[in-house]
PDB file of N, CA and C in Angstrom:
ATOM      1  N   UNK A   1      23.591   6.066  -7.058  1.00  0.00           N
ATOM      2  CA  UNK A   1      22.944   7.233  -6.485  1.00  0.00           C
ATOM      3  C   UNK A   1      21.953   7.847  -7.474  1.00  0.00           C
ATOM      4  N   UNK A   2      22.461   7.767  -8.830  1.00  0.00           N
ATOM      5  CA  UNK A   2      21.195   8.427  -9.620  1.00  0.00           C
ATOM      6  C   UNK A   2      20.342   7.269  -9.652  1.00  0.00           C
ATOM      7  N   UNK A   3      20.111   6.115  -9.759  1.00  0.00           N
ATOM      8  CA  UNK A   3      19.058   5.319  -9.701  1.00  0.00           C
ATOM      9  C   UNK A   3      18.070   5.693  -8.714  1.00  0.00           C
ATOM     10  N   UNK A   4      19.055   5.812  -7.626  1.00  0.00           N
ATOM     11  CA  UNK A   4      17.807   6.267  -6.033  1.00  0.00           C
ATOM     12  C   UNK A   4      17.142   7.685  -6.683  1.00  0.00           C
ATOM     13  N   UNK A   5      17.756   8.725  -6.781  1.00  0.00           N
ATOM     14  CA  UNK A   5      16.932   9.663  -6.989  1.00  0.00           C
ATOM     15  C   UNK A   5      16.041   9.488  -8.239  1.00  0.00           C
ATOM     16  N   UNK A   6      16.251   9.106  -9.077  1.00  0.00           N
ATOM     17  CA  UNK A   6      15.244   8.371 -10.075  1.00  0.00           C
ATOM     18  C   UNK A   6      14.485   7.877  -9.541  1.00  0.00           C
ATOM     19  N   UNK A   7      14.287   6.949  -8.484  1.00  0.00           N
ATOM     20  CA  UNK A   7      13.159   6.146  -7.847  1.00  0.00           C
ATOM     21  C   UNK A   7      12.580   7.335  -6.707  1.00  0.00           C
ATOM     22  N   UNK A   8      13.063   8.034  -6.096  1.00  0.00           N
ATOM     23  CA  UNK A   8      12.404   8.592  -5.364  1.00  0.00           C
ATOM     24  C   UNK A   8      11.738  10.212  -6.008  1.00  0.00           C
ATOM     25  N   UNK A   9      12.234  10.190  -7.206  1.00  0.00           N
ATOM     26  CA  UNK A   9      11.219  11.535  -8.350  1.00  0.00           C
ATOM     27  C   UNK A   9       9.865  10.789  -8.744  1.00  0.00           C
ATOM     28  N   UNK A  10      10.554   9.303  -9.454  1.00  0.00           N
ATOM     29  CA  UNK A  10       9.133   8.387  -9.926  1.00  0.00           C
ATOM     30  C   UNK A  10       8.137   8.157  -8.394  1.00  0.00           C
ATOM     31  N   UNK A  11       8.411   8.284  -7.458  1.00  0.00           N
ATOM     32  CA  UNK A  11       7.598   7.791  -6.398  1.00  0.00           C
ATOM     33  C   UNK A  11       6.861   9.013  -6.285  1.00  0.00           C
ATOM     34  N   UNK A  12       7.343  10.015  -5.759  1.00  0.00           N
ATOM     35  CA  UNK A  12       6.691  11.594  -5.228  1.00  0.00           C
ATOM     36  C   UNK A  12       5.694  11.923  -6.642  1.00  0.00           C
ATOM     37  N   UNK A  13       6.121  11.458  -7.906  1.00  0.00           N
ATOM     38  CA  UNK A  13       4.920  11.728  -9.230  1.00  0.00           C
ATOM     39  C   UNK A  13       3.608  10.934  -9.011  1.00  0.00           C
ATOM     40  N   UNK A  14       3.863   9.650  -8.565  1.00  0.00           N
ATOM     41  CA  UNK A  14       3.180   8.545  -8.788  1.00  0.00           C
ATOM     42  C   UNK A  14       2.137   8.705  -7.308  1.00  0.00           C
ATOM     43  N   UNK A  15       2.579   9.651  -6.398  1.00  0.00           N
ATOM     44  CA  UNK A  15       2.465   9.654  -5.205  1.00  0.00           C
ATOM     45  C   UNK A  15       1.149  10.621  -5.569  1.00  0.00           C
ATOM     46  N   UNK A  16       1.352  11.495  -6.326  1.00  0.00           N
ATOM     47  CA  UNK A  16       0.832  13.027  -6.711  1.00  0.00           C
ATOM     48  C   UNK A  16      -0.444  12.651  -7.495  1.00  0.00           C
ATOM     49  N   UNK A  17       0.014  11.407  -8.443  1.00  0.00           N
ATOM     50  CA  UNK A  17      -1.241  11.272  -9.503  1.00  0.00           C
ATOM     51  C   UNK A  17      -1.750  10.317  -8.933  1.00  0.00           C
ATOM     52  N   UNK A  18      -1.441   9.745  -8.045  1.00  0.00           N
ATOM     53  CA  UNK A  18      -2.519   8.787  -7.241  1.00  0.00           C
ATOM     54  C   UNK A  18      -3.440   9.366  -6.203  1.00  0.00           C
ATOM     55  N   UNK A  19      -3.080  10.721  -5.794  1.00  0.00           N
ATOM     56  CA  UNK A  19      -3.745  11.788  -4.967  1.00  0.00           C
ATOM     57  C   UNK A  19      -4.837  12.590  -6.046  1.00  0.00           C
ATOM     58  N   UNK A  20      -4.302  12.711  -7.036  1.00  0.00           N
ATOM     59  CA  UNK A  20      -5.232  13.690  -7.766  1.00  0.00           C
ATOM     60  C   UNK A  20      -6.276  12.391  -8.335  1.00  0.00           C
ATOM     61  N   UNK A  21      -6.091  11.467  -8.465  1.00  0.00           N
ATOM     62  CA  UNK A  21      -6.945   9.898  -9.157  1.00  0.00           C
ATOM     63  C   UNK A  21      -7.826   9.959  -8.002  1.00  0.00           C
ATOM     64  N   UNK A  22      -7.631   9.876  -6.608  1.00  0.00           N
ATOM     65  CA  UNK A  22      -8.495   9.839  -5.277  1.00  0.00           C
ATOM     66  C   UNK A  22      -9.241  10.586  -5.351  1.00  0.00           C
ATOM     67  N   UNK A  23      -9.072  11.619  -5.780  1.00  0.00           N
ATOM     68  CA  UNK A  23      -9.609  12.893  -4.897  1.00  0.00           C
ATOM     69  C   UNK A  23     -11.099  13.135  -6.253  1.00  0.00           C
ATOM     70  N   UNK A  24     -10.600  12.598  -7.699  1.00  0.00           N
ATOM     71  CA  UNK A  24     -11.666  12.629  -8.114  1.00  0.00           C
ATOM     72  C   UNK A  24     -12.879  11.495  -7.893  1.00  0.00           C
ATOM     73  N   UNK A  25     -12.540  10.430  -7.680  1.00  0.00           N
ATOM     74  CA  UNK A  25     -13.375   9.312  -6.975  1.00  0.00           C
ATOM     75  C   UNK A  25     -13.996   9.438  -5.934  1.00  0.00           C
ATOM     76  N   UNK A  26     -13.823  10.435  -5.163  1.00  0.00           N
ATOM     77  CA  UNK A  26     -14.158  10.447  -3.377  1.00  0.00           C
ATOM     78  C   UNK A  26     -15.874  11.221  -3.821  1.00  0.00           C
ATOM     79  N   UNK A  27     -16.756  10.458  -3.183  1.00  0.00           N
ATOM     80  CA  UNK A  27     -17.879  10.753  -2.956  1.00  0.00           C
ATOM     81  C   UNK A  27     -18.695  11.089  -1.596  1.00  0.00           C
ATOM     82  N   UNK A  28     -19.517  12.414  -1.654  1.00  0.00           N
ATOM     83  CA  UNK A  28     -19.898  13.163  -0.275  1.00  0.00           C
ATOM     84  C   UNK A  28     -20.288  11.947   0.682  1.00  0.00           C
ATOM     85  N   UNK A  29     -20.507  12.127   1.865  1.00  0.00           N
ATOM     86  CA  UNK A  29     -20.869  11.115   2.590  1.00  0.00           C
ATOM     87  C   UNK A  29     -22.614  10.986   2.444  1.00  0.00           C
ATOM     88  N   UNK A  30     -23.122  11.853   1.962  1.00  0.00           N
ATOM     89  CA  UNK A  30     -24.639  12.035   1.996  1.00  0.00           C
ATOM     90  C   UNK A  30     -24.696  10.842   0.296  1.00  0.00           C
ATOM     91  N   UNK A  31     -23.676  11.363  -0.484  1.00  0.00           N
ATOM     92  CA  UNK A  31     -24.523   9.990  -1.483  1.00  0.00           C
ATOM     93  C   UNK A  31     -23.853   9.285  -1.412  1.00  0.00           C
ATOM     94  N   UNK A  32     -22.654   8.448  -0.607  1.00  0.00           N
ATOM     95  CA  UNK A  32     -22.000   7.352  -0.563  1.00  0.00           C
ATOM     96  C   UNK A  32     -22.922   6.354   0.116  1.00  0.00           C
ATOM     97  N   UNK A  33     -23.492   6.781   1.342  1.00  0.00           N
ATOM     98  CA  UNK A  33     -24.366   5.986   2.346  1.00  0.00           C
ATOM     99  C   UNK A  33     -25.649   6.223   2.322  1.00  0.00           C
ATOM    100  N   UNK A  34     -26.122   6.576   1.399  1.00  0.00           N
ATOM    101  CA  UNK A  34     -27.602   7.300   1.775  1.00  0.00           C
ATOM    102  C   UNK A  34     -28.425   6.061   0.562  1.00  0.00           C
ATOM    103  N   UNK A  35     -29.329   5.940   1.157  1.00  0.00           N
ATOM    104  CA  UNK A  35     -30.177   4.496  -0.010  1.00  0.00           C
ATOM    105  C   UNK A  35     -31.805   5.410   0.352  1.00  0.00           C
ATOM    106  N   UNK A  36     -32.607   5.133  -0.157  1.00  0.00           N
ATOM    107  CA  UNK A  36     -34.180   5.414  -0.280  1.00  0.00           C
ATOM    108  C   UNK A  36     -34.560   5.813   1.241  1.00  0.00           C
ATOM    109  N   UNK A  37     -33.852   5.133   1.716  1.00  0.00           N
ATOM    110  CA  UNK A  37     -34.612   4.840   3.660  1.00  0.00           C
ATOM    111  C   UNK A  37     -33.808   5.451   4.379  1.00  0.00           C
ATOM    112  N   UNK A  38     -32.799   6.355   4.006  1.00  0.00           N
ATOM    113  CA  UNK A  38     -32.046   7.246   4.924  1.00  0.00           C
ATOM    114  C   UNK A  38     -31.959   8.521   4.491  1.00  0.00           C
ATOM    115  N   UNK A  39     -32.378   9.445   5.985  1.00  0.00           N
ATOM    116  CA  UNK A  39     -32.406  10.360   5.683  1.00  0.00           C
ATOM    117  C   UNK A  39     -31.409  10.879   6.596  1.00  0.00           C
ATOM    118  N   UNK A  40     -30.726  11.576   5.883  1.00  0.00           N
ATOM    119  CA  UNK A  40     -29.552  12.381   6.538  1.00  0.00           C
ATOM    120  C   UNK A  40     -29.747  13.921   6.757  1.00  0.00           C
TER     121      UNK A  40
END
């Protein structure tokens, strides 16, 4: 039983810093898709 809750603390962390890792990567949709020839 402490193994499980060990795995499910490491998951909800890993869960958290993989949300905060996203969220700095995520780019507006205006400069993700936008090239010379589109105007948005």
């Amino acid at each position: 039983m402490k193994s499980f809750a060990i795995a499910v603390a490491f998951a909800a962390i890993a869960a958290y810093g993989a949300s905060l890792v996203l969220a700095t990567y995520q780019r507006p949709v205006d400069v993700a898709f936008a090239t010379s020839s589109v105007r948005l």
